[in-house]
Protein backbone atom coordinates (compact mmCIF):
# COMPACT_ATOMS: atom_id res chain seq x y z
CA UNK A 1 205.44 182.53 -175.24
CA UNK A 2 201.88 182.61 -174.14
CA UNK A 3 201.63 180.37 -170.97
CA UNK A 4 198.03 181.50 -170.41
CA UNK A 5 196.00 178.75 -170.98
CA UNK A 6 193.16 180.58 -171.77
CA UNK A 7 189.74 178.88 -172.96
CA UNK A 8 190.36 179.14 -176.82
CA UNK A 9 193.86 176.67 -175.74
CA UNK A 10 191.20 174.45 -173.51
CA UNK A 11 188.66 174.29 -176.70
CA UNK A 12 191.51 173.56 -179.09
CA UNK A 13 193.45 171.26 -177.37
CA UNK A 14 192.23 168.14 -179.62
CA UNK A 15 192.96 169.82 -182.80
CA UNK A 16 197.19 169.98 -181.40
CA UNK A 17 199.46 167.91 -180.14
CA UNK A 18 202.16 167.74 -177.41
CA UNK A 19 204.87 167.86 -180.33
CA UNK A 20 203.75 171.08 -181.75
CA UNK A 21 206.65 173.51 -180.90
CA UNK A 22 204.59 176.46 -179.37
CA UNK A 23 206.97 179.07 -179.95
CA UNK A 24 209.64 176.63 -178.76
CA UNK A 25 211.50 177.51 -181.53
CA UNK A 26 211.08 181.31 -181.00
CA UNK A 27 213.70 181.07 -177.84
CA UNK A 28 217.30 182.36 -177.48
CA UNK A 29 219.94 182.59 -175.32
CA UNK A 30 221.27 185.72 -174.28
CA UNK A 31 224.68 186.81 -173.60
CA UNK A 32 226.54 186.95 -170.55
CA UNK A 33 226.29 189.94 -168.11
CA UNK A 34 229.45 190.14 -166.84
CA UNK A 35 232.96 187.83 -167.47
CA UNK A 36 233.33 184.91 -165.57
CA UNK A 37 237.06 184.67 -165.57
CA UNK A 38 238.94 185.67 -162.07
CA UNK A 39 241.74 187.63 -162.61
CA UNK A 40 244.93 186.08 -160.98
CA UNK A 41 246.60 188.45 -157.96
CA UNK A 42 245.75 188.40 -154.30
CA UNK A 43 242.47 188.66 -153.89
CA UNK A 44 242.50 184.70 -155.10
CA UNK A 45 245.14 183.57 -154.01
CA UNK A 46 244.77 181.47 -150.61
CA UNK A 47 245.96 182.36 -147.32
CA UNK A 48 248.83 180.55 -145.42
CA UNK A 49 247.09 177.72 -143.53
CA UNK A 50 248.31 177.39 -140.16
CA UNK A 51 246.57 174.53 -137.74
CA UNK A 52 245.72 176.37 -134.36
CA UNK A 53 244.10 172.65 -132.91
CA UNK A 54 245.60 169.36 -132.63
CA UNK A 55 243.74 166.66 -135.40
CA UNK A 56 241.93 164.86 -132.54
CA UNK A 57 240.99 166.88 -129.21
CA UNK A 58 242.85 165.16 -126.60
CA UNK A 59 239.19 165.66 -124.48
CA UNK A 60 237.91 163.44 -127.17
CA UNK A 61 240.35 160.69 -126.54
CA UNK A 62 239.18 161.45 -122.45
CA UNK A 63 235.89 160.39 -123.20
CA UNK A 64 236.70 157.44 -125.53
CA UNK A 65 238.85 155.88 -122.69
CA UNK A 66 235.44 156.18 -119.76
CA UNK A 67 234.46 153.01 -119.16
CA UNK A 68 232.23 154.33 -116.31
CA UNK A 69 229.15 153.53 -118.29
């Protein structure tokens, strides 16, 4: 598809119209590159979660409690 718009486009324009197709029509889609599927083992599988910090710091709760303001 010829994006150039060139002069002979510019000079022509009135004799087209924004529904022509220009090569619109000419497109396709092209197939994949590689698969997209994940093989199940453990390189996906998650890691145990273990919490190493309480929800709320109790610092936070500290602060929260000031009334020095």
């Amino acid at each position: 598809m010829n994006l150039n718009m060139g002069e002979a486009y510019i000079m022509n324009s009135p004799n087209t119209s924004v529904d022509d197709q220009m090569g619109a029509d000419k497109l396709y889609r092209e197939g994949l590159e590689f698969d997209t599927r994940t093989a199940q083992g453990v390189l996906t599988e998650d890691m145990p979660k273990q919490q190493t910090k309480t929800t709320v710091d109790p610092a936070l709760m500290r602060m929260a409690e000031e009334r020095d303001y």
